[in-house]
N, C-alpha and C. Protein backbone atom coordinates (compact mmCIF):
# COMPACT_ATOMS: atom_id res chain seq x y z
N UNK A 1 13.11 -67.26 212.92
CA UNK A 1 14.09 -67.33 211.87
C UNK A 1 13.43 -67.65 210.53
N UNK A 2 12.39 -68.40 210.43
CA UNK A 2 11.48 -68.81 209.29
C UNK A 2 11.34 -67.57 208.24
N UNK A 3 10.88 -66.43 209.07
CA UNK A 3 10.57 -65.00 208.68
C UNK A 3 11.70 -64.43 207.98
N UNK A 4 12.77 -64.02 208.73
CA UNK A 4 13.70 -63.73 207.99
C UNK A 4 14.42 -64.56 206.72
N UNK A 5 13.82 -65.38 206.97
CA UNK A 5 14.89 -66.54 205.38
C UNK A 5 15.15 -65.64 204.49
N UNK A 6 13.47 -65.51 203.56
CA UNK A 6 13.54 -65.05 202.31
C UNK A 6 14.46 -63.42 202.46
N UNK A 7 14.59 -62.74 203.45
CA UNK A 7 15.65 -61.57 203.05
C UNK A 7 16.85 -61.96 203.19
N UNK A 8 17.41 -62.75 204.20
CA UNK A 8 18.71 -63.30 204.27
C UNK A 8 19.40 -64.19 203.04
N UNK A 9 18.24 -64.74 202.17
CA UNK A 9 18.59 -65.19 200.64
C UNK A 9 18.96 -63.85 199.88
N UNK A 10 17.73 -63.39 199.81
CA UNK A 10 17.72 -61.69 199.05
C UNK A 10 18.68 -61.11 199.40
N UNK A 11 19.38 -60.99 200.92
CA UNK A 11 20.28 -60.12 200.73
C UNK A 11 21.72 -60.65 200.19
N UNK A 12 21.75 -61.81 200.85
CA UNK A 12 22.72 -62.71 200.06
C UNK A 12 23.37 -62.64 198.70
N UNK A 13 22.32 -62.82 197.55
CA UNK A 13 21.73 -62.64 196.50
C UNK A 13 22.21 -61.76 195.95
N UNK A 14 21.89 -60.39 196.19
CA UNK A 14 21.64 -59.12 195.85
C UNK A 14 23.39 -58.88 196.29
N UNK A 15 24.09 -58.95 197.43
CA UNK A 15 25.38 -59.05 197.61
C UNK A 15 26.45 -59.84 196.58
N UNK A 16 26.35 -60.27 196.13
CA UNK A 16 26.59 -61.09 194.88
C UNK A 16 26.86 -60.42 193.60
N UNK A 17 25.11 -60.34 193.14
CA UNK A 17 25.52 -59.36 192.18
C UNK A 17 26.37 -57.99 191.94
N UNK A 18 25.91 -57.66 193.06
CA UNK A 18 26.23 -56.05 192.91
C UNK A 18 27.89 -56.63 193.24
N UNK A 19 28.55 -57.41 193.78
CA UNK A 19 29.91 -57.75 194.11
C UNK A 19 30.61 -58.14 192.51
N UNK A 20 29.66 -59.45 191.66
CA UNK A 20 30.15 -59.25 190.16
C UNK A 20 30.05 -58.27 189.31
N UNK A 21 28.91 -57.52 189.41
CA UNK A 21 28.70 -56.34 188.78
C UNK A 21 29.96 -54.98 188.93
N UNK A 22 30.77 -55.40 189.86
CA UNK A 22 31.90 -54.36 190.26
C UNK A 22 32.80 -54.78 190.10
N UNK A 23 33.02 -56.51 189.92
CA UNK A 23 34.06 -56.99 189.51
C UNK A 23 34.36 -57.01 187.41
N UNK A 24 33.25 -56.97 187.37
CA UNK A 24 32.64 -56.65 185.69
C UNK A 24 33.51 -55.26 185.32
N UNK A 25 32.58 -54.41 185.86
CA UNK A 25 33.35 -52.73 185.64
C UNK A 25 34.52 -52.63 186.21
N UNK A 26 35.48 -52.84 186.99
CA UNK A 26 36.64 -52.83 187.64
C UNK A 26 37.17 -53.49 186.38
N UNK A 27 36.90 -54.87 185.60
CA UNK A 27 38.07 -55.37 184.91
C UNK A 27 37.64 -54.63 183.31
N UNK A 28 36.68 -54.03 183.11
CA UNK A 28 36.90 -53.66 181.93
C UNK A 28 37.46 -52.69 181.95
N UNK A 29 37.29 -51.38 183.08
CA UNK A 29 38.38 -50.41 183.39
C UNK A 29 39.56 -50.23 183.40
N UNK A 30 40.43 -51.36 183.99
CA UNK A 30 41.32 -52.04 183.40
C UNK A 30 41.80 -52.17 182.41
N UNK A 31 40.80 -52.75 181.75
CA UNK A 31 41.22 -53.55 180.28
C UNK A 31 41.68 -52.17 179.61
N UNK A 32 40.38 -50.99 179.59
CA UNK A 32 40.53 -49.74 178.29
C UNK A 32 41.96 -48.65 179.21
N UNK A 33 42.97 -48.96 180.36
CA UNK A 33 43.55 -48.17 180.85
C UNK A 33 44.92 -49.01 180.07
N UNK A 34 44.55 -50.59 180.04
CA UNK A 34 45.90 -51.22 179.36
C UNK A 34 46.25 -51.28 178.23
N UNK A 35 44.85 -50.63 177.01
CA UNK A 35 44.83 -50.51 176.17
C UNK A 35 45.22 -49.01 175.89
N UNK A 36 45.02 -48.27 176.75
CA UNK A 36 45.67 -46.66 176.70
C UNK A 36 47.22 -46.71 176.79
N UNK A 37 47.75 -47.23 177.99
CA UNK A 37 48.89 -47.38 177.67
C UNK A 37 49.59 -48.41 176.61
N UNK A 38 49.48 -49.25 176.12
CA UNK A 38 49.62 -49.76 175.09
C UNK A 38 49.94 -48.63 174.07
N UNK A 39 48.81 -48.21 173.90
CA UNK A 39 48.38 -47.00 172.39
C UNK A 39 49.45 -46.07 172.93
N UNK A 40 49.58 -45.25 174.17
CA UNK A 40 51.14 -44.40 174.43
C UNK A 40 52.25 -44.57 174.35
N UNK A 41 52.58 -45.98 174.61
CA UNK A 41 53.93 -46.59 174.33
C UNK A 41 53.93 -46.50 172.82
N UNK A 42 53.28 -47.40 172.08
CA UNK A 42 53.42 -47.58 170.67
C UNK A 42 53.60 -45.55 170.16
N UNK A 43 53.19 -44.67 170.42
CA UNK A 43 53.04 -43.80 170.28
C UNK A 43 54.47 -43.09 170.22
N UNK A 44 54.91 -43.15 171.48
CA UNK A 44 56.36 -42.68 171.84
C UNK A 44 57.28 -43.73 171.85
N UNK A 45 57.25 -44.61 170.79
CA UNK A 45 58.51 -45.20 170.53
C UNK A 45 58.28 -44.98 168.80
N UNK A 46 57.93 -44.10 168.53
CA UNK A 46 57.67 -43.99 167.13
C UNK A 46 58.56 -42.45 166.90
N UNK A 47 58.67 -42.12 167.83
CA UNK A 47 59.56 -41.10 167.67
C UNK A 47 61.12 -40.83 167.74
N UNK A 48 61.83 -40.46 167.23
CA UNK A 48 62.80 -40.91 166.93
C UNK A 48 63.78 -39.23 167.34
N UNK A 49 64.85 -39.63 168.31
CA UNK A 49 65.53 -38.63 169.07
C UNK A 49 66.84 -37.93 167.71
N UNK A 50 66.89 -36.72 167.50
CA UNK A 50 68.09 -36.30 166.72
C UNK A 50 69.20 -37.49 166.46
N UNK A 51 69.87 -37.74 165.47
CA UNK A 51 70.93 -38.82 164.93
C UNK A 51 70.17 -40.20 164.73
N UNK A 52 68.57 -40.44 164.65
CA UNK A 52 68.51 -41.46 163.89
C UNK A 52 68.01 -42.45 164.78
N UNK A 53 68.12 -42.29 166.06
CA UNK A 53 68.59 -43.20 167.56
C UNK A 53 66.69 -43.32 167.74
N UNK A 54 65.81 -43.75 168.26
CA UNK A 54 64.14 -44.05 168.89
C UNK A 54 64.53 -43.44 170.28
N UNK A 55 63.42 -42.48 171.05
CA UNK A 55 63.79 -42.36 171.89
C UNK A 55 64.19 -42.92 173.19
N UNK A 56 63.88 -44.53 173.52
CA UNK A 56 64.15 -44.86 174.17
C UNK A 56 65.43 -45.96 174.12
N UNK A 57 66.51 -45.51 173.31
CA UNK A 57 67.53 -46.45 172.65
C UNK A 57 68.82 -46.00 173.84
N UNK A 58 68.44 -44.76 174.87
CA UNK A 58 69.96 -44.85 175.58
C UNK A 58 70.61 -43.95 174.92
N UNK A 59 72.34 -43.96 175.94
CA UNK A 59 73.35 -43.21 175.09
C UNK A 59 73.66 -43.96 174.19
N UNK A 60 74.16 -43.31 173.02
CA UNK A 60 74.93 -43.69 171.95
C UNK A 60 76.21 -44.39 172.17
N UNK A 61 76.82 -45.53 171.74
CA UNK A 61 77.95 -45.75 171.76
C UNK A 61 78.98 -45.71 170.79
N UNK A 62 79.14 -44.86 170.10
CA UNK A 62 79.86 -44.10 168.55
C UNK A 62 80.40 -43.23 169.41
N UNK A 63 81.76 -43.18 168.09
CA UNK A 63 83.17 -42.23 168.88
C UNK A 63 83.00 -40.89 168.99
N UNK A 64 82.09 -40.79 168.00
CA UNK A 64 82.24 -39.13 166.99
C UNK A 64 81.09 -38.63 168.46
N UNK A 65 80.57 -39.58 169.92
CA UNK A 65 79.73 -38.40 170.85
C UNK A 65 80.31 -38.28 172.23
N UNK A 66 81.91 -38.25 171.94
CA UNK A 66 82.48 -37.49 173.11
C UNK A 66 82.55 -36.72 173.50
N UNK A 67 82.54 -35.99 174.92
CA UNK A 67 82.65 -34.65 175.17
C UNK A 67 83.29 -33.86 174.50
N UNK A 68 83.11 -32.87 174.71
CA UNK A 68 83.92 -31.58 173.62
C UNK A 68 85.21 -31.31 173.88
N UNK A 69 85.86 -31.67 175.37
CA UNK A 69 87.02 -31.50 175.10
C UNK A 69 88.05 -32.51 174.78
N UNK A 70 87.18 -33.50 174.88
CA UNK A 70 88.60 -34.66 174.22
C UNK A 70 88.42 -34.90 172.80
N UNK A 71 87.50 -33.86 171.85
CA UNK A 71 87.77 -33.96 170.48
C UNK A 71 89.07 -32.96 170.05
């Protein structure tokens, strides 16, 4: 067992890094996918649906958008 130490540290070791090193890239991947959507939302709420309304505001609740036959 003497023999094996120093790789069973090394591999130890080396398991580690490469385990933070993926936890590193995994959260910055993250980070620039939450920052994409961020930037899309802000994007498409800047747009604004016919009558004035943002597109994500719903139906209208004004009289004048009843069906056509009860005008």
């Amino acid at each position: 067992m003497d023999g094996s130490l120093p790789y069973l540290a090394a591999g130890f070791g080396l398991t580690w890094i490469v385990m933070v090193l993926y936890a590193w890239r995994l959260e910055a991947r993250i980070g620039r996918v939450r920052d994409g959507l961020r930037r899309h939302d802000e994007s498409t709420s800047r747009v604004e649906a016919p009558g004035g309304r943002t597109a994500g505001a719903g139906p209208p609740d004004e009289p004048d958008h009843r069906p056509e036959e009860a005008r």
